[in-house]
C-alpha atoms as a PDB file:
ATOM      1  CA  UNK A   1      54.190 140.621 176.522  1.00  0.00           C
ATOM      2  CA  UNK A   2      55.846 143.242 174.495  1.00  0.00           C
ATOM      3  CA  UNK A   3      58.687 145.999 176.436  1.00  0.00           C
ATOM      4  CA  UNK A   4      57.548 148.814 178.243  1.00  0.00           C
ATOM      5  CA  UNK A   5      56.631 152.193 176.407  1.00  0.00           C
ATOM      6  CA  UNK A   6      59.595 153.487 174.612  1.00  0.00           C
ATOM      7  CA  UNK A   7      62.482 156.130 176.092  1.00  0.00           C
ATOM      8  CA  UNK A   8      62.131 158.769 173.766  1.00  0.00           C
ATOM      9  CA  UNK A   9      65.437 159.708 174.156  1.00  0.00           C
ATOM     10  CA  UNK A  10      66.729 156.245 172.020  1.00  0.00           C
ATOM     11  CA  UNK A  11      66.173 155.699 168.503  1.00  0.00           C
ATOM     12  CA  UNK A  12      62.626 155.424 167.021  1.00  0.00           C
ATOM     13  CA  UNK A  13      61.065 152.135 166.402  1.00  0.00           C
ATOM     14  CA  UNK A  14      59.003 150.409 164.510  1.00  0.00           C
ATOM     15  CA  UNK A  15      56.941 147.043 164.627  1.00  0.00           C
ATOM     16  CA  UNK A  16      56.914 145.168 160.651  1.00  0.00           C
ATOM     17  CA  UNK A  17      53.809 143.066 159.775  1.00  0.00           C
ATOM     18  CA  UNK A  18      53.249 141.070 157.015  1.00  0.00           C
ATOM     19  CA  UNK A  19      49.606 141.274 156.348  1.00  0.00           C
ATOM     20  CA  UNK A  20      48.294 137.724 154.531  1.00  0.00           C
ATOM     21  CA  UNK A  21      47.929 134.609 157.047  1.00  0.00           C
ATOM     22  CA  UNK A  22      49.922 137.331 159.537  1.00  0.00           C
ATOM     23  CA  UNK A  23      47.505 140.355 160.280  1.00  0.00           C
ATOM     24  CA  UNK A  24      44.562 138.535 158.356  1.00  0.00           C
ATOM     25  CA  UNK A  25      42.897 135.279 157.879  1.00  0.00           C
ATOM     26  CA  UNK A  26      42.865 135.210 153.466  1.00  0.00           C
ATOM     27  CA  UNK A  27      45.038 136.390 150.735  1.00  0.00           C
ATOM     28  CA  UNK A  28      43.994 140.412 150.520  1.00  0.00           C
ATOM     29  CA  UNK A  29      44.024 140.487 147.262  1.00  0.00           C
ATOM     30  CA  UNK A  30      42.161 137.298 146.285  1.00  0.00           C
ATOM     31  CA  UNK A  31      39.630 138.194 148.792  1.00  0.00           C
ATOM     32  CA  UNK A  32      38.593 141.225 146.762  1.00  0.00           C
ATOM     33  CA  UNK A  33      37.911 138.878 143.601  1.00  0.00           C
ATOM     34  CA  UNK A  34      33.705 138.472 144.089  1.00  0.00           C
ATOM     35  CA  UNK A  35      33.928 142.510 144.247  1.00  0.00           C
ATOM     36  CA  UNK A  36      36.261 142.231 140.731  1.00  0.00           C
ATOM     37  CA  UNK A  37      33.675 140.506 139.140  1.00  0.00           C
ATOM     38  CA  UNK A  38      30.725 142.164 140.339  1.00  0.00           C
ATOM     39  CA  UNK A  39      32.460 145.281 139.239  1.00  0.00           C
ATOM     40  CA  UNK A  40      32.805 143.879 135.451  1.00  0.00           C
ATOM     41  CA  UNK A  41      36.656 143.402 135.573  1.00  0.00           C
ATOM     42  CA  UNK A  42      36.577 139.984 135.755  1.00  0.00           C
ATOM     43  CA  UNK A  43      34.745 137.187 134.310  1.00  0.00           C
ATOM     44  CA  UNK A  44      33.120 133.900 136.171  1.00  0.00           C
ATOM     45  CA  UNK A  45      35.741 131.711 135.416  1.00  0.00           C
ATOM     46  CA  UNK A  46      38.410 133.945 136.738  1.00  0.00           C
ATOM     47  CA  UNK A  47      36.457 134.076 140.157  1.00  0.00           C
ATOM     48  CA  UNK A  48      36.586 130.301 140.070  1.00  0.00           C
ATOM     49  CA  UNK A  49      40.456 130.184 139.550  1.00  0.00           C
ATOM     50  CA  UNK A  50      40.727 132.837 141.873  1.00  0.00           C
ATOM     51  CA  UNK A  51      38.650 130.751 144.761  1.00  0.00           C
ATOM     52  CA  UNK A  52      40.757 127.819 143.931  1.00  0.00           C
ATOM     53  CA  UNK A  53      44.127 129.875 144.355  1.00  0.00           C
ATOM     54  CA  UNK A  54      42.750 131.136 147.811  1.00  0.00           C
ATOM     55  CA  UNK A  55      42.041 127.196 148.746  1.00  0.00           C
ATOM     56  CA  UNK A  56      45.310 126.517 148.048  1.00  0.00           C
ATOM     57  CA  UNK A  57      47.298 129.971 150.009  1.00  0.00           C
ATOM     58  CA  UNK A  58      45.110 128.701 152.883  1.00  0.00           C
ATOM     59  CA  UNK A  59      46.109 125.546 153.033  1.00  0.00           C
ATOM     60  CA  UNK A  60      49.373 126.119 152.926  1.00  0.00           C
ATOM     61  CA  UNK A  61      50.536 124.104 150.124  1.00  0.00           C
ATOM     62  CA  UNK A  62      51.272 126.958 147.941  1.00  0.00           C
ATOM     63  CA  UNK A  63      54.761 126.553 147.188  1.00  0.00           C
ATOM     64  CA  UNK A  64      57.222 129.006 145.467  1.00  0.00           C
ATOM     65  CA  UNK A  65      56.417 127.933 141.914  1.00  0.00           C
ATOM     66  CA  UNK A  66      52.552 128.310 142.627  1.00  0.00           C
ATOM     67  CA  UNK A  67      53.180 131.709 144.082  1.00  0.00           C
ATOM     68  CA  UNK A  68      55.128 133.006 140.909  1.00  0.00           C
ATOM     69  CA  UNK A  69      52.333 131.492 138.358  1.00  0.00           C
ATOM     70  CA  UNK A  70      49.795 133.086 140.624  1.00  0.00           C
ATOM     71  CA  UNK A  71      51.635 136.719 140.498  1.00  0.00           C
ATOM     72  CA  UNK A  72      52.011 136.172 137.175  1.00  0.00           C
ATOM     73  CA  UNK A  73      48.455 135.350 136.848  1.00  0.00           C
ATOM     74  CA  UNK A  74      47.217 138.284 138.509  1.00  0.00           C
ATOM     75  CA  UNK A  75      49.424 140.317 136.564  1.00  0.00           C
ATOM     76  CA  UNK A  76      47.787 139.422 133.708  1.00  0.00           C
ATOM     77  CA  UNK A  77      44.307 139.444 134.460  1.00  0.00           C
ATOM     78  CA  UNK A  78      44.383 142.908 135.723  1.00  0.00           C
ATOM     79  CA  UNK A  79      46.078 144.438 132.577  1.00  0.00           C
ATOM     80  CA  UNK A  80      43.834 147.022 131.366  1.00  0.00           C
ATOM     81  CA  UNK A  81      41.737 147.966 134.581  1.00  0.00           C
ATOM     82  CA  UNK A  82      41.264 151.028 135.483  1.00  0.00           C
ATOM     83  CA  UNK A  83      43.446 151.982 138.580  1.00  0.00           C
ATOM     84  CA  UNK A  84      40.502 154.181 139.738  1.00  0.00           C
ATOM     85  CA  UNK A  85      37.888 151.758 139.697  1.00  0.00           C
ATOM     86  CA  UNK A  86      39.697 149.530 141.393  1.00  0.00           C
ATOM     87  CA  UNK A  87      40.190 151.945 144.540  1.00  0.00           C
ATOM     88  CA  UNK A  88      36.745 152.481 144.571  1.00  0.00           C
ATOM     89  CA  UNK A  89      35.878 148.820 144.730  1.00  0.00           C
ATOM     90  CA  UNK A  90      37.997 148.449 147.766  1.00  0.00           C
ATOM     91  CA  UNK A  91      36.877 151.497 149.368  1.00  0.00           C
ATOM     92  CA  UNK A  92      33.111 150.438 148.940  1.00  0.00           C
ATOM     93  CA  UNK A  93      33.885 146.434 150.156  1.00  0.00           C
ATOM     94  CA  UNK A  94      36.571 146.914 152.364  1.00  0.00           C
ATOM     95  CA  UNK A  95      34.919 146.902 155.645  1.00  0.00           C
ATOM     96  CA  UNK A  96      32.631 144.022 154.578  1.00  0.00           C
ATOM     97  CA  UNK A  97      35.548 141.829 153.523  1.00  0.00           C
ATOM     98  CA  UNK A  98      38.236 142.700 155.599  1.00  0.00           C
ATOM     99  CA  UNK A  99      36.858 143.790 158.899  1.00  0.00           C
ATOM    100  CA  UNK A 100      35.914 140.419 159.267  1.00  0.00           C
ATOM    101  CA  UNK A 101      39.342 138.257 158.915  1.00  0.00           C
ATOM    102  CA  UNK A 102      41.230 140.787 161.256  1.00  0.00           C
ATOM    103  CA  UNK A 103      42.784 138.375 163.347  1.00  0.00           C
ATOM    104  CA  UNK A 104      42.318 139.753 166.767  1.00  0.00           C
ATOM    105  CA  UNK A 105      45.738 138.567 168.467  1.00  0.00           C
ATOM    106  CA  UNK A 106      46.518 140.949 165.660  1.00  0.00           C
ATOM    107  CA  UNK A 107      44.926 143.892 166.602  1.00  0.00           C
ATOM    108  CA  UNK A 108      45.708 143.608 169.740  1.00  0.00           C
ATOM    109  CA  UNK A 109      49.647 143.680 169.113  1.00  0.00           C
ATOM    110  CA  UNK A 110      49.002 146.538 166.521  1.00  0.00           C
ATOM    111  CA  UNK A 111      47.628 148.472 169.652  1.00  0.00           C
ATOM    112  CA  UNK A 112      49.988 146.971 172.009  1.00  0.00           C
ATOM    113  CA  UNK A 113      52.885 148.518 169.235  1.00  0.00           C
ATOM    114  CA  UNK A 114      51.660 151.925 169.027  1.00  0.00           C
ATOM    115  CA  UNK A 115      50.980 152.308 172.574  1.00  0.00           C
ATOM    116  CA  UNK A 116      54.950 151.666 173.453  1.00  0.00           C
ATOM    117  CA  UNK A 117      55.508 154.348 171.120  1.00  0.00           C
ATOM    118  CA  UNK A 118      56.547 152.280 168.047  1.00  0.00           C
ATOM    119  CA  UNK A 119      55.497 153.036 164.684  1.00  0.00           C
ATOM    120  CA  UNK A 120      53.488 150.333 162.887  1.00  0.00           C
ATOM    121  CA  UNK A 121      54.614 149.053 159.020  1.00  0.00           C
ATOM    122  CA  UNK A 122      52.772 146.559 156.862  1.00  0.00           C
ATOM    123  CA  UNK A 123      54.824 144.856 154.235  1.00  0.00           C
ATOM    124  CA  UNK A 124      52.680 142.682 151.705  1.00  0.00           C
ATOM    125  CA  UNK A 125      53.119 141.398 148.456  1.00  0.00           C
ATOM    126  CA  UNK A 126      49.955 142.330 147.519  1.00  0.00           C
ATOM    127  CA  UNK A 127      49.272 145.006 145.334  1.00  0.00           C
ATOM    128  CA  UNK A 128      49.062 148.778 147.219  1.00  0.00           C
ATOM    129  CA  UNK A 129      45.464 149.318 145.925  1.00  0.00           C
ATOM    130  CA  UNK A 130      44.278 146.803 148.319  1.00  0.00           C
ATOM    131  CA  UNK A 131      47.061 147.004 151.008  1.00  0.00           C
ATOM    132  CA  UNK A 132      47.269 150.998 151.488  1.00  0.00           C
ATOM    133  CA  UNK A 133      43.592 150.696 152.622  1.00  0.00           C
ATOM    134  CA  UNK A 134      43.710 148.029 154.824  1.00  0.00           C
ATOM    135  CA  UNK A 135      46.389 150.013 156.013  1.00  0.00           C
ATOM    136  CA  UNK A 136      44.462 152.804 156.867  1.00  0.00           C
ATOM    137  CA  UNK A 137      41.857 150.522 158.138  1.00  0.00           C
ATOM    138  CA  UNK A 138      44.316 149.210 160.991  1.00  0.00           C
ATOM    139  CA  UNK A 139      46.001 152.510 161.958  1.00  0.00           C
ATOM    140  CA  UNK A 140      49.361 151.675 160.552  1.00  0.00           C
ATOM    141  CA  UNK A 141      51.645 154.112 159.666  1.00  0.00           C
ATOM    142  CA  UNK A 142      53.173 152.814 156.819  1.00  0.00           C
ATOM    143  CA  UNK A 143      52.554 150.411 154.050  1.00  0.00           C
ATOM    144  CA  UNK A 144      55.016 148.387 151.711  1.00  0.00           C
ATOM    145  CA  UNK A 145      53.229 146.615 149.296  1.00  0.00           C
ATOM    146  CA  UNK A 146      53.865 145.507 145.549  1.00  0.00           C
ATOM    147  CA  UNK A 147      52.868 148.065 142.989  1.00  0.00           C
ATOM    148  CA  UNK A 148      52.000 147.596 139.198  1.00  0.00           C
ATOM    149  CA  UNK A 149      52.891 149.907 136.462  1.00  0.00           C
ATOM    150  CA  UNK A 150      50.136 152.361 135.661  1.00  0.00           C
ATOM    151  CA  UNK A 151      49.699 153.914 131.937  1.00  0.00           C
ATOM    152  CA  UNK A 152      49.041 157.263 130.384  1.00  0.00           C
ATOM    153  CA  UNK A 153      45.213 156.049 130.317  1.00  0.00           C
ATOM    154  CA  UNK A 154      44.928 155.446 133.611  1.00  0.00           C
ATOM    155  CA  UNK A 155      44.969 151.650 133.631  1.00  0.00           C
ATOM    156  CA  UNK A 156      47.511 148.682 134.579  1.00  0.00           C
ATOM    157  CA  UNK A 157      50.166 147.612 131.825  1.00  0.00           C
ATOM    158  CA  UNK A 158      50.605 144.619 133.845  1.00  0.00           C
ATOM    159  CA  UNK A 159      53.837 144.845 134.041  1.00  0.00           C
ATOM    160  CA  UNK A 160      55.277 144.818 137.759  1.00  0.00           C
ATOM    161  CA  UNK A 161      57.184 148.330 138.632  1.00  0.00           C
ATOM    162  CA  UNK A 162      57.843 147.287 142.349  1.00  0.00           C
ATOM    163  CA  UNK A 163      57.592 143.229 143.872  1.00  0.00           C
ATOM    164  CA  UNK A 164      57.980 143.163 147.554  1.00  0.00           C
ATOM    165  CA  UNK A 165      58.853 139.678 147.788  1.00  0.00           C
ATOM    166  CA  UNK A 166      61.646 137.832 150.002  1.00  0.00           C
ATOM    167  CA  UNK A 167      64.727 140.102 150.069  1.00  0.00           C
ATOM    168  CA  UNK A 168      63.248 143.169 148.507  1.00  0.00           C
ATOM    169  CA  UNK A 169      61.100 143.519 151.621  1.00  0.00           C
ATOM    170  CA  UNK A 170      63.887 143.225 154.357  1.00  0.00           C
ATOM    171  CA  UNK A 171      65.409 146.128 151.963  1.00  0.00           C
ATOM    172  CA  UNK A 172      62.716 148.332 151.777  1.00  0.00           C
ATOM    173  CA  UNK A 173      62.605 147.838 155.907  1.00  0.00           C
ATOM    174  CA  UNK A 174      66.486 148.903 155.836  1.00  0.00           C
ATOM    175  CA  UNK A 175      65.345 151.664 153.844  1.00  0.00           C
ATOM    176  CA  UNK A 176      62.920 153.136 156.167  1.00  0.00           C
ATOM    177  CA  UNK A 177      65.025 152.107 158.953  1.00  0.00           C
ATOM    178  CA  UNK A 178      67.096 154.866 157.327  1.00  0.00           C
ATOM    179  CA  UNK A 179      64.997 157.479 156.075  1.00  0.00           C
ATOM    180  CA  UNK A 180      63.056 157.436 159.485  1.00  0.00           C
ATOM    181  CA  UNK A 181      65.786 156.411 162.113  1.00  0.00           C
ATOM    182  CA  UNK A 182      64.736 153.609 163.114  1.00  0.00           C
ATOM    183  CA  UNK A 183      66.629 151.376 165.292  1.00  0.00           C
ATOM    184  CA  UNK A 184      66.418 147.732 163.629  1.00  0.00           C
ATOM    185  CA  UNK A 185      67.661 146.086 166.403  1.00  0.00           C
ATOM    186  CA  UNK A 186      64.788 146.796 168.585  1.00  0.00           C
ATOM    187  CA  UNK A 187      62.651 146.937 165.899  1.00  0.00           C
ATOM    188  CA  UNK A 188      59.821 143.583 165.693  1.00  0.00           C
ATOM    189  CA  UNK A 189      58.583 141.898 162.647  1.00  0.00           C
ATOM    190  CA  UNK A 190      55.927 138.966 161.874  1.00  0.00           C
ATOM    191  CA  UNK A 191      55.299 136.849 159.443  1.00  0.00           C
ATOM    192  CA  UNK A 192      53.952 133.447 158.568  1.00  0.00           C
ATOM    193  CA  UNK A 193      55.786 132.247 155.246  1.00  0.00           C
ATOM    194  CA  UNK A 194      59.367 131.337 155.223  1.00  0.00           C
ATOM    195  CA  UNK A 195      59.929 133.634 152.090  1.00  0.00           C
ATOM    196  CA  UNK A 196      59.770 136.772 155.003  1.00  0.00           C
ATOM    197  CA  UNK A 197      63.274 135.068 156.947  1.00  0.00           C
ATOM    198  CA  UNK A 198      65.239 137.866 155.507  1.00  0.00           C
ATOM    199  CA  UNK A 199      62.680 140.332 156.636  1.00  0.00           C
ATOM    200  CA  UNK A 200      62.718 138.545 160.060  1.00  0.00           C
ATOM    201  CA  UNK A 201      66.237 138.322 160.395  1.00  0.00           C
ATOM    202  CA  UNK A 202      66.820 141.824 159.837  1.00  0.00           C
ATOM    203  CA  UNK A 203      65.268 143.107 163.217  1.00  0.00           C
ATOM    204  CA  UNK A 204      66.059 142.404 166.796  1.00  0.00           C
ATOM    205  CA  UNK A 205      62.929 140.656 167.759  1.00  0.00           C
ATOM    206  CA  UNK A 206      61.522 138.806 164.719  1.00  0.00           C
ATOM    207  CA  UNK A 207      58.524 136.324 165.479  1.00  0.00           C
ATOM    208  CA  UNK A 208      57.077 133.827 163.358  1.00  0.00           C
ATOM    209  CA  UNK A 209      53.131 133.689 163.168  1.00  0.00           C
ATOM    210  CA  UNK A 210      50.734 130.297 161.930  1.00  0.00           C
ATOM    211  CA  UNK A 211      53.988 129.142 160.230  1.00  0.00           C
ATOM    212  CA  UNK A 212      53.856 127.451 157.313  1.00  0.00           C
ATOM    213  CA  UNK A 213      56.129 124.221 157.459  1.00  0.00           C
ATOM    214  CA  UNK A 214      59.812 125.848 156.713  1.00  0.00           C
ATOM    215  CA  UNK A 215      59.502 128.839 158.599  1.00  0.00           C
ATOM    216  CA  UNK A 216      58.306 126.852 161.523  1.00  0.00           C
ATOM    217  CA  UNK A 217      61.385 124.737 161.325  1.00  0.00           C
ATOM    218  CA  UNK A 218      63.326 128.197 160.918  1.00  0.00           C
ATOM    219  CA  UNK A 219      61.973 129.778 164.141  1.00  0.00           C
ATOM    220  CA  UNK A 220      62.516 126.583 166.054  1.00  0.00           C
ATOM    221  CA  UNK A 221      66.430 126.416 164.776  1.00  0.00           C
ATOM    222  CA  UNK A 222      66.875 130.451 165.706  1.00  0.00           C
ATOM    223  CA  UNK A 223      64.744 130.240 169.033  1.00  0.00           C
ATOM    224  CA  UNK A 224      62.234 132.433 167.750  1.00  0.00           C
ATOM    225  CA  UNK A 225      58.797 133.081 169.351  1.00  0.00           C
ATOM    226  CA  UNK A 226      55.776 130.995 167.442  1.00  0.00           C
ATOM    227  CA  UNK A 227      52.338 132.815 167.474  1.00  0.00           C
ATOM    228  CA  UNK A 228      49.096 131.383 166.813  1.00  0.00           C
ATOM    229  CA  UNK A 229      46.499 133.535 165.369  1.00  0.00           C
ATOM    230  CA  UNK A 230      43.442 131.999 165.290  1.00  0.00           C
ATOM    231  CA  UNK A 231      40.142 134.555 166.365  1.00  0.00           C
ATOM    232  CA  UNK A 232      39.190 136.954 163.278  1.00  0.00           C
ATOM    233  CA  UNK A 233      36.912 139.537 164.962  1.00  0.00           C
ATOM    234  CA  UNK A 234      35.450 142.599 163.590  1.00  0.00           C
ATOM    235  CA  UNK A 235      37.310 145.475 164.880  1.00  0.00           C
ATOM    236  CA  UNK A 236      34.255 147.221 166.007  1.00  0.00           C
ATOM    237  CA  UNK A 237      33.340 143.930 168.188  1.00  0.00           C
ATOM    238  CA  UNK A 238      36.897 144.893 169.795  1.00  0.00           C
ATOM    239  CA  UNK A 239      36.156 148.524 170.419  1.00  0.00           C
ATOM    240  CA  UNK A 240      32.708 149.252 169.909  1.00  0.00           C
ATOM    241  CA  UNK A 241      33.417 153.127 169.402  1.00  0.00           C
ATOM    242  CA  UNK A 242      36.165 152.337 167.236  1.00  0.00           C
ATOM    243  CA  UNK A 243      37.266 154.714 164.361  1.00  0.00           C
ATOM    244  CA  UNK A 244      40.676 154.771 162.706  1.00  0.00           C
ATOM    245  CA  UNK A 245      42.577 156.935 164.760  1.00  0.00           C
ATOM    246  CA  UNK A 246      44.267 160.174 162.444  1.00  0.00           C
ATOM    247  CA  UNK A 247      47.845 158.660 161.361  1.00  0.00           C
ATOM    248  CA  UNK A 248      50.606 160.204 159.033  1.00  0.00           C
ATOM    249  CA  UNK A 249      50.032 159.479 155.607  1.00  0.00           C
ATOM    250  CA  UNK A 250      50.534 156.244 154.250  1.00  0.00           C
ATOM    251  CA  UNK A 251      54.247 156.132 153.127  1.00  0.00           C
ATOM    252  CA  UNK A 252      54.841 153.246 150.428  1.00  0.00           C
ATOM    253  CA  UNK A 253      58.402 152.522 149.479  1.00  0.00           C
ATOM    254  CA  UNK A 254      58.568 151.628 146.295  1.00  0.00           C
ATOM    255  CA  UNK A 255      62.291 152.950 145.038  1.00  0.00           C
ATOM    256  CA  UNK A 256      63.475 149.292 144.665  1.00  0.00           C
ATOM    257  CA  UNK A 257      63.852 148.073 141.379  1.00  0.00           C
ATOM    258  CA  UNK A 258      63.348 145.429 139.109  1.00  0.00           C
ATOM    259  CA  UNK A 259      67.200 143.779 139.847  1.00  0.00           C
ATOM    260  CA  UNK A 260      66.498 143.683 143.681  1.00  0.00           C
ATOM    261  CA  UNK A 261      62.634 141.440 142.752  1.00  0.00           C
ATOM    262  CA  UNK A 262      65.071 139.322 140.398  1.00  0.00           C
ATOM    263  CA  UNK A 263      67.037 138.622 143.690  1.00  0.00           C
ATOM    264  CA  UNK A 264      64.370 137.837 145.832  1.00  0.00           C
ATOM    265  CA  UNK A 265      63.160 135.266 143.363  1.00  0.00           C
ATOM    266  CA  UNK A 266      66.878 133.891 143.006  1.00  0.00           C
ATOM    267  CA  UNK A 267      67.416 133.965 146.344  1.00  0.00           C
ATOM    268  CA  UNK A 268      64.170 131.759 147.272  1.00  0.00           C
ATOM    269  CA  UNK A 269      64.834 129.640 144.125  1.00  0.00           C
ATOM    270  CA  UNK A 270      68.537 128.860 145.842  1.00  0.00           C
ATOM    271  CA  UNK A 271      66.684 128.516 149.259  1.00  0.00           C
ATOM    272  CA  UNK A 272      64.398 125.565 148.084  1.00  0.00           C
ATOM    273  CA  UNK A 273      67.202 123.862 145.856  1.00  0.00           C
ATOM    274  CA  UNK A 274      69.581 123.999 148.713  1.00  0.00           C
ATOM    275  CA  UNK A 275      66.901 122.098 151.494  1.00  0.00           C
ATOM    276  CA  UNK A 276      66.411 119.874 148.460  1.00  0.00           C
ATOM    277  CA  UNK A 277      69.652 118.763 148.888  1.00  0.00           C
END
């Protein structure tokens, strides 16, 4: 059960959620592909590899090389759409896709969060034209989430202006913790991949949720709480007069650069060489 409702007289708080595997059932982004094709941005084959790539997230055998040629993959493929078009796919499909995989241990500790008083922050690697919605969708306040580089036309370069992956998310939480006062050391965070331990370790009450294999071993060798997610309901089965409450607007943090990705990707790289060994 979480703490009581906050003393507003203490530093504000905030509760960190990854959102694939974490707050959801499927990758967000590869969720969306179907929609990406029917839309004309993608062709059948790359909703094949795309199904394939979500067999293999949810089964947990992704490893850090098959996440990088999948980024890199995406990247690629979405070079040259139109950033516009792709919010209004989302918009149109989100509550048909997503509504559904809401995992509802998830929604409950979402409300559970904002009821003490804490502010609620979703950190994904996905890219922010799917994430800031699904944001919305859940109430959060705030949204961390990869972001692409958009041209004078309108459309992705495919080039990668922000990655929040592995350290650069636990900075972008340090950031906020700073811009918005929060105290980190009664802040709470969740995640399911091991690649998330620095976001994890950087607040006071990090939990680990349908771990993959390392961060399970992790939590166990920290003491830290194991959740298992398992019930996707539609929101509106929760609350059947639910709406999305009015929230602050959407804040993405995105000042980060390129050298700070580099180091989450050395960082990991040095990770898997070092439990190699």
């Amino acid at each position: 059960m979480l703490k009581d409702v906050e003393n507003h007289s203490l530093p504000r708080t905030a509760a960190f959620f990854d959102l694939d595997k974490t707050v959801i059932a499927k990758s967000s982004t590869l969720t969306f592909s179907k929609s990406f094709y029917q839309g004309g941005l993608i062709n059948r084959r790359a909703v094949l590899r795309t199904a394939y790539a979500q067999f293999v997230f949810l089964a947990g055998g992704a490893d850090h090389d098959q996440m990088e040629r999948m980024r890199k993959y995406l990247s690629a493929l979405c070079r040259g759409w139109n950033v516009q078009q792709v919010r209004e796919i989302v918009a149109e499909t989100l509550h048909d896709l997503i509504d559904p995989i809401i995992y509802d241990e998830a929604a409950t500790l979402i409300e559970q969060h904002h009821t003490a008083g804490r502010d609620v922050v979703i950190v994904s690697t996905s890219g922010a034209e799917v994430v800031e919605p699904i944001g919305e969708l859940l109430g959060a306040d705030r949204v961390v989430a990869t972001r692409m580089v958009v041209g004078d036309d309108g459309c992705f370069t495919g080039e990668v202006e922000y990655y929040a992956y592995g350290p650069t998310k636990a900075e972008a939480i340090r950031e906020l913790a700073e811009s918005e006062g929060y105290d980190l050391a009664r802040c709470y965070a969740y995640s399911d991949s091991a690649t998330d331990v620095p976001m994890l370790e950087s607040v006071g009450h990090p939990h680990a949720v349908n771990p993959d294999r390392a961060l399970r071993k992790e939590a166990l060798t920290r003491g830290w709480p194991i959740l298992d997610f398992h019930r996707p309901v539609r929101l509106k089965q929760r609350f059947p007069t639910f709406s999305v409450p009015p929230r602050p607007a959407l804040v993405a943090a995105a000042a980060i650069g390129a050298a700070a990705a580099t180091a989450g990707l050395v960082w990991y790289a040095s990770r898997r060489r070092a439990t190699v060994a």
